[in-house]
Every structure is written in structure tokens, then in C-alpha cells.
N, C-alpha and C. Protein backbone atom coordinates (compact mmCIF):
# COMPACT_ATOMS: atom_id res chain seq x y z
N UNK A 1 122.20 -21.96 146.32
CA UNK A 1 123.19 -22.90 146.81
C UNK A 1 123.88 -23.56 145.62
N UNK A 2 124.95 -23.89 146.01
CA UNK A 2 125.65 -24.38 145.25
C UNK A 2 126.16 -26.49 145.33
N UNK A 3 125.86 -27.18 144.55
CA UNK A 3 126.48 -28.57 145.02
C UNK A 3 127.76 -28.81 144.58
N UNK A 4 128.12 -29.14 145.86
CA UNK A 4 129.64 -30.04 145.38
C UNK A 4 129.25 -31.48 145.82
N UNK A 5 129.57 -32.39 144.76
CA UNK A 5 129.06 -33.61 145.46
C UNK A 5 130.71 -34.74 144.95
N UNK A 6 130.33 -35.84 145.88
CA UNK A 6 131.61 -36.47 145.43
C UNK A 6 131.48 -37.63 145.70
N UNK A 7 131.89 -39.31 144.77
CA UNK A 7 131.27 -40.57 145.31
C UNK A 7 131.52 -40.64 146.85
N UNK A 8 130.86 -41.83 146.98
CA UNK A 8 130.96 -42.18 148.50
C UNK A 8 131.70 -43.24 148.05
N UNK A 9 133.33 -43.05 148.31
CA UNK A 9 134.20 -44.01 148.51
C UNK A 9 135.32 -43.91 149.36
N UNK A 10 135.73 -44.33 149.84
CA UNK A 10 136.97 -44.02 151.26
C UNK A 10 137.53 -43.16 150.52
N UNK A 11 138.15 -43.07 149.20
CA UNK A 11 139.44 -42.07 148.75
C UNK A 11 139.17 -40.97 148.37
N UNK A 12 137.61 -40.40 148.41
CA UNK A 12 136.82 -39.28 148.31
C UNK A 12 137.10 -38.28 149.56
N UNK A 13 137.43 -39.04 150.44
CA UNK A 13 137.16 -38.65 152.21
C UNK A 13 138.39 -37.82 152.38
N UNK A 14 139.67 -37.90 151.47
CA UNK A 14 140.92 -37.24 151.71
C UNK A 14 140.76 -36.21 150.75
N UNK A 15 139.98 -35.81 149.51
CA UNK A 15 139.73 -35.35 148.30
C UNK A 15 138.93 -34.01 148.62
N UNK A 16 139.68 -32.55 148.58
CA UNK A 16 139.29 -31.68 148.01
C UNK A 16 138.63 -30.58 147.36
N UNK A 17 137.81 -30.74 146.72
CA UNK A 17 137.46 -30.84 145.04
C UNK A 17 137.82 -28.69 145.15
N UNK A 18 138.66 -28.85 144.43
CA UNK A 18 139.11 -26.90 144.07
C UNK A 18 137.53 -26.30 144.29
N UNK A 19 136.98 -26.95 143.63
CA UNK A 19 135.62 -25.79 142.84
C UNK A 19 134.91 -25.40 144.53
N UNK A 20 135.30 -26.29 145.21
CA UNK A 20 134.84 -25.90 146.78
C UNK A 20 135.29 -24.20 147.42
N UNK A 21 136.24 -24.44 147.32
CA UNK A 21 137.39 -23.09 147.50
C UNK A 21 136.75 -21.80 146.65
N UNK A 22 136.70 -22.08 145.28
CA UNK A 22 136.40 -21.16 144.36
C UNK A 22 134.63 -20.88 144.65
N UNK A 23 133.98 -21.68 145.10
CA UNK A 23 132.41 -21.36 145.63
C UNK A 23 132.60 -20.57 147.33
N UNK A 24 133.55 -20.95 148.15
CA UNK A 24 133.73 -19.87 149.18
C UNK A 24 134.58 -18.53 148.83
N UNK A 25 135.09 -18.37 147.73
CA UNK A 25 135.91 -17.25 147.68
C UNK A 25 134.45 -16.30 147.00
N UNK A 26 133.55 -17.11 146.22
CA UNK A 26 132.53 -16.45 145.62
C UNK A 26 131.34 -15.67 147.12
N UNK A 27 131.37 -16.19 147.94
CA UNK A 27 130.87 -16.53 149.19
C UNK A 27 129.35 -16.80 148.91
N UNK A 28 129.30 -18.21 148.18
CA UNK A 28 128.14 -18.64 147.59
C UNK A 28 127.67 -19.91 148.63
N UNK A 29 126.41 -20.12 149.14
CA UNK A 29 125.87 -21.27 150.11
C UNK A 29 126.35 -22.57 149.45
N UNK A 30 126.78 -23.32 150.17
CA UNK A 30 127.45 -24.94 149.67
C UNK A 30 126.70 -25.86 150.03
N UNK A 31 126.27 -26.90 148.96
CA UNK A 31 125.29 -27.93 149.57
C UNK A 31 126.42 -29.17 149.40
N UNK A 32 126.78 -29.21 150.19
CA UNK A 32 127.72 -30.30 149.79
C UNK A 32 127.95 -31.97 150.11
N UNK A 33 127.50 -32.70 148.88
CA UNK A 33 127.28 -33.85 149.39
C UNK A 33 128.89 -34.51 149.61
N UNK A 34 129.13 -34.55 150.34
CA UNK A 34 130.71 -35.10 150.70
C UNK A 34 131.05 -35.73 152.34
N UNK A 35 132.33 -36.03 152.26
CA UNK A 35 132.30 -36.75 153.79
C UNK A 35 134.13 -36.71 153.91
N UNK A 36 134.66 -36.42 154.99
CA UNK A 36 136.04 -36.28 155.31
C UNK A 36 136.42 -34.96 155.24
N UNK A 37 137.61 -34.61 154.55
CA UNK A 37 138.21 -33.27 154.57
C UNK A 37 137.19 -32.37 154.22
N UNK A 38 136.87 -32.47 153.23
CA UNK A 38 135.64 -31.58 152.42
C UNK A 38 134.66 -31.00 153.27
N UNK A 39 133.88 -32.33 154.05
CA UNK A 39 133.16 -31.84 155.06
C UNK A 39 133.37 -31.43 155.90
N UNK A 40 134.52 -31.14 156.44
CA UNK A 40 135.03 -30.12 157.88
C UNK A 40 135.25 -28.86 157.16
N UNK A 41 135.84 -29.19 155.87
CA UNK A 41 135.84 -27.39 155.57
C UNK A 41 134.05 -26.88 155.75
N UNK A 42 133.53 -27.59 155.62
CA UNK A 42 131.96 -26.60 154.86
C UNK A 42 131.58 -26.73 156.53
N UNK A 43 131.78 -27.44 156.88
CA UNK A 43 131.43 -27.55 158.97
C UNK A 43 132.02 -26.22 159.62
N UNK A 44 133.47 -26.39 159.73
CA UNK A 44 133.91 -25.57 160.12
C UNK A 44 133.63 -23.74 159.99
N UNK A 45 133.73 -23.44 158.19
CA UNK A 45 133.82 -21.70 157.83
C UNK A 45 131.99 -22.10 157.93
N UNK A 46 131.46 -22.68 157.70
CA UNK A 46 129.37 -22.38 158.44
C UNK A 46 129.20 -21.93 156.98
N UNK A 47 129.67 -22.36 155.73
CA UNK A 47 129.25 -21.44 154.36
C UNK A 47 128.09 -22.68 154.02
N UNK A 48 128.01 -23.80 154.59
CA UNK A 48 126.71 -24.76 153.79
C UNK A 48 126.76 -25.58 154.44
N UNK A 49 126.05 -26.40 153.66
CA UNK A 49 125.33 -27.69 154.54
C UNK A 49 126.22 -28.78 154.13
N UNK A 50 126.08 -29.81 154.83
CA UNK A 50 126.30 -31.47 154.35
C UNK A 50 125.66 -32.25 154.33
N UNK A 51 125.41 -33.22 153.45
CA UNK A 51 125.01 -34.00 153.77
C UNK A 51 125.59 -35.46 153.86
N UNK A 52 125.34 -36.72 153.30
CA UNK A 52 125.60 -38.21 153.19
C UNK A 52 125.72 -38.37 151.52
N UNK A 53 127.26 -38.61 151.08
CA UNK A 53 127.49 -38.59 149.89
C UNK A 53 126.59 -39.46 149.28
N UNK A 54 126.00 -39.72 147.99
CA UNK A 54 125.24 -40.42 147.43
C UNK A 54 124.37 -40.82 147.93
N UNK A 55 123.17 -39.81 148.62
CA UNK A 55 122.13 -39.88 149.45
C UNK A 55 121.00 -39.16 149.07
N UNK A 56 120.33 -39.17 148.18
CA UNK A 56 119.43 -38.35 147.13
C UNK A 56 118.43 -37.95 148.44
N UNK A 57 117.78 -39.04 148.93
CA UNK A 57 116.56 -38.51 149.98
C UNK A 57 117.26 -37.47 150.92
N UNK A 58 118.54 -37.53 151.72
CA UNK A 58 118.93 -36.38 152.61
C UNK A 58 119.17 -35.12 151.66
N UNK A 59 119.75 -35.48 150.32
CA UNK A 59 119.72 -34.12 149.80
C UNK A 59 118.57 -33.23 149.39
N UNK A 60 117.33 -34.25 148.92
CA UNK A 60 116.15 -33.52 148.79
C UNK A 60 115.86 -32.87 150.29
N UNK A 61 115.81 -33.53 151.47
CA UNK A 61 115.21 -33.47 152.51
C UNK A 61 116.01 -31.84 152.79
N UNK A 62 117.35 -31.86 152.43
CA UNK A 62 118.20 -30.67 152.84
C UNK A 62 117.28 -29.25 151.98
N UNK A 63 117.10 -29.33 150.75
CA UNK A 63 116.96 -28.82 149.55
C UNK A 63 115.40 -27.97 150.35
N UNK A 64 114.52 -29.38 150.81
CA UNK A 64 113.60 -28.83 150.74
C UNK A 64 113.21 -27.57 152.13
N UNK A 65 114.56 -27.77 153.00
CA UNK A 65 114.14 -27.29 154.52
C UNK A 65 114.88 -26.08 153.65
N UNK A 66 116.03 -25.47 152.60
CA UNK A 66 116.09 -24.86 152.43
C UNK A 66 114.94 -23.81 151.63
N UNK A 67 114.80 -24.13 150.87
CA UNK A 67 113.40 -23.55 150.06
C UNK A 67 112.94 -23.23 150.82
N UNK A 68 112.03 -23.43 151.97
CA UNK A 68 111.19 -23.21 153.48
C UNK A 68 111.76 -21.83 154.31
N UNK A 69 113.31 -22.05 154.18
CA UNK A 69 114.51 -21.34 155.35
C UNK A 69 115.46 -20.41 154.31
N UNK A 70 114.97 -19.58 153.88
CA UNK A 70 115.51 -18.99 152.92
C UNK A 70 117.23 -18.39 153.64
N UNK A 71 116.69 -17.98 154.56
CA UNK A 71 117.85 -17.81 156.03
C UNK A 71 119.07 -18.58 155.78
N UNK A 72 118.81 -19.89 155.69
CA UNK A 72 120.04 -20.73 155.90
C UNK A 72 120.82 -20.83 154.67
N UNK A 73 120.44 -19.67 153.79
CA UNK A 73 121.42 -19.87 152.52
C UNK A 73 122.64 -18.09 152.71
N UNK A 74 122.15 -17.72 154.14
CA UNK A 74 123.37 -16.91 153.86
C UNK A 74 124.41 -16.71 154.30
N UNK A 75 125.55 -16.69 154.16
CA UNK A 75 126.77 -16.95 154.40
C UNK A 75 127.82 -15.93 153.83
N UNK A 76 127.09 -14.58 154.14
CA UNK A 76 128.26 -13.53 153.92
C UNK A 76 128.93 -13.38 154.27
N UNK A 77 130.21 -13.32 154.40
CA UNK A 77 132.16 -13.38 155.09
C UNK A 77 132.04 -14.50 155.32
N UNK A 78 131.48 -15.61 155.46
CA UNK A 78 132.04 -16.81 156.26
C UNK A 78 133.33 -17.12 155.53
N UNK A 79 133.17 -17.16 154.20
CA UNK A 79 134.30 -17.86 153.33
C UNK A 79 135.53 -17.16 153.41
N UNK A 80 135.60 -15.95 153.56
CA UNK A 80 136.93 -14.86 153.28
C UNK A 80 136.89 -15.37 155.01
N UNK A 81 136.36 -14.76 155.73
CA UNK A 81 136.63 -15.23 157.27
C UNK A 81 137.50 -17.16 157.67
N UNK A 82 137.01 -18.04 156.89
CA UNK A 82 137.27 -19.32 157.30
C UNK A 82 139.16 -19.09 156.12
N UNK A 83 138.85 -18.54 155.00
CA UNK A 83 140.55 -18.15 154.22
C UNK A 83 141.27 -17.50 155.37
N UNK A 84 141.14 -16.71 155.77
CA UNK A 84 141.72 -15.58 156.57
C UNK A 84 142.37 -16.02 158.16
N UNK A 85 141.87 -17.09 158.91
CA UNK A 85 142.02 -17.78 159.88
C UNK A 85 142.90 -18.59 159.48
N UNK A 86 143.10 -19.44 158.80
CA UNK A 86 144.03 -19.98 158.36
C UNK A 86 145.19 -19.74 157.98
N UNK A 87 146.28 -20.76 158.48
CA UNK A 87 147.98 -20.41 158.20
C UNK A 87 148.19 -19.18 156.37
N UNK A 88 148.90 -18.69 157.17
CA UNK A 88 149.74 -17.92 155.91
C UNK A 88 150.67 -18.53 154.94
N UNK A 89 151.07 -18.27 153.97
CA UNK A 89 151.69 -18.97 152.76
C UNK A 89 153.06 -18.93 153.56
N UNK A 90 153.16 -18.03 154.12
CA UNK A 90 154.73 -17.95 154.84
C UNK A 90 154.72 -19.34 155.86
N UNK A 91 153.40 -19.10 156.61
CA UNK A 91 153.16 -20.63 157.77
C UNK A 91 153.87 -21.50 156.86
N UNK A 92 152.84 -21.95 155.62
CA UNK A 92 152.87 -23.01 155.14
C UNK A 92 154.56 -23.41 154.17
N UNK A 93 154.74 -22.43 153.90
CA UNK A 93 156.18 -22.42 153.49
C UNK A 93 157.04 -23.02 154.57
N UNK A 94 157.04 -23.05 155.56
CA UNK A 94 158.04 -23.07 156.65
C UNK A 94 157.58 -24.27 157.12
N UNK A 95 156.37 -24.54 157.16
CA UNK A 95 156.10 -26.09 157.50
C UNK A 95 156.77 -27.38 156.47
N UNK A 96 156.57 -26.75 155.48
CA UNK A 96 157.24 -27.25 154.22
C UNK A 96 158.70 -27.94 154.51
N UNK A 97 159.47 -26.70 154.22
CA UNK A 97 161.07 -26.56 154.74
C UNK A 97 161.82 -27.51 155.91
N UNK A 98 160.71 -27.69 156.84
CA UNK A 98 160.97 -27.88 158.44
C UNK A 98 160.74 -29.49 157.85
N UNK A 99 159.84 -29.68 157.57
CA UNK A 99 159.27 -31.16 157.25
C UNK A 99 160.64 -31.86 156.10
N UNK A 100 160.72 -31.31 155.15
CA UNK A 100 161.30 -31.79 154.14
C UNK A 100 162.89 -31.68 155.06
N UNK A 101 163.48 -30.74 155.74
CA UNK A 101 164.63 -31.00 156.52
C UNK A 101 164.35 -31.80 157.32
N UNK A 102 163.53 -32.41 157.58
CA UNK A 102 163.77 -33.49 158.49
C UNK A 102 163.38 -35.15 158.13
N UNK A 103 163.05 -34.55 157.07
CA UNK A 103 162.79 -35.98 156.41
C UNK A 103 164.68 -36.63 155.76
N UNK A 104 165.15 -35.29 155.37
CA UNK A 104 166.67 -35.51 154.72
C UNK A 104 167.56 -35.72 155.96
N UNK A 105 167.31 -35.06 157.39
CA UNK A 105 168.18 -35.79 158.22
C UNK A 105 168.19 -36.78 158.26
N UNK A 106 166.70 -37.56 158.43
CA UNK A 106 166.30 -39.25 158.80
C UNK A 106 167.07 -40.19 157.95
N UNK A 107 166.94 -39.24 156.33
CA UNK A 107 167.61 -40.51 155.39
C UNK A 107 169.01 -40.96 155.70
């Protein structure tokens, strides 16, 4: 497994972190201590766990059911599967366009 961990502060909760992305493209198990966006990605594609950001006892407690559950560290396709479901660069292009034209009508 892999940790992504990130403080526990409200502005963490909108935050990211790349190296997340680059550990599902690897399609490597995610232990990820995080909360908000972050944690729906690792919820959603099923590539790892979560836990309670800055929560040492849930992460041991996670750590240790893994060691036990060798099982729950595998997560082959989930990551290319959870990329692949998701909008296309063309989607996202056009959401872009649509948004930004309508932000310039309003003005």
C-alpha cells in the first residue's frame, strides 16, 4: 500500500494531491489518510482505504487488518477502470468553453 496523507484542515478537503492519480495509474493499493475530494476518489474507483486525516490509531488499526487481509490490498484495473469512466478531455473541454461563454455573457 501506498499513503497519501494530508493535514486535517477544511482546505485539505478541496485538495487533490497529483501523487494520488500517479499511485492509481500505477494500480498500487492507497491508504489514504484524507477527507473530501480525495476521499471519494479512493471510495469511489475501490483502489484503497481511508481513513481520518491525522488519526495514527485508525491508521495503525487499518495497517494492521491489512497485514491479516492480504486480499484487501488488491486492486487490479480499479484505477485504469475509475480513469476510463470518467468525462473525456473533449467532455471537459466543452464544459470549459460552455462555462467560460457564459460567464462573458453575464458580464
Amino acid at each position: 500500500t501506498v499513503l497519501v496523507h494530508l493535514e486535517s484542515w477544511t482546505p485539505m478537503e478541496y485538495t487533490i494531491p497529483s501523487k494520488l492519480f500517479e499511485i492509481m495509474w500505477a494500480e498500487k493499493h492507497v491508504t489514504a489518510s484524507v477527507a473530501g475530494e480525495a476521499a471519494d476518489i479512493v471510495k469511489e474507483s475501490g483502489i484503497g482505504h481511508v481513513v481520518t486525516p491525522m488519526n495514527p490509531e485508525e491508521l495503525g488499526a487499518l495497517w494492521f487488518r491489512l497485514f491479516h487481509n492480504r486480499q484487501l490490498l488488491e486492486v487490479d484495473g480499479r484505477g485504469e477502470d475509475w480513469f476510463r469512466s470518467g468525462p473525456t478531455l473533449e467532455d471537459l473541454t466543452e464544459r470549459w468553453i460552455t462555462t467560460v461563454d457564459s460567464v462573458r455573457k453575464k458580464a
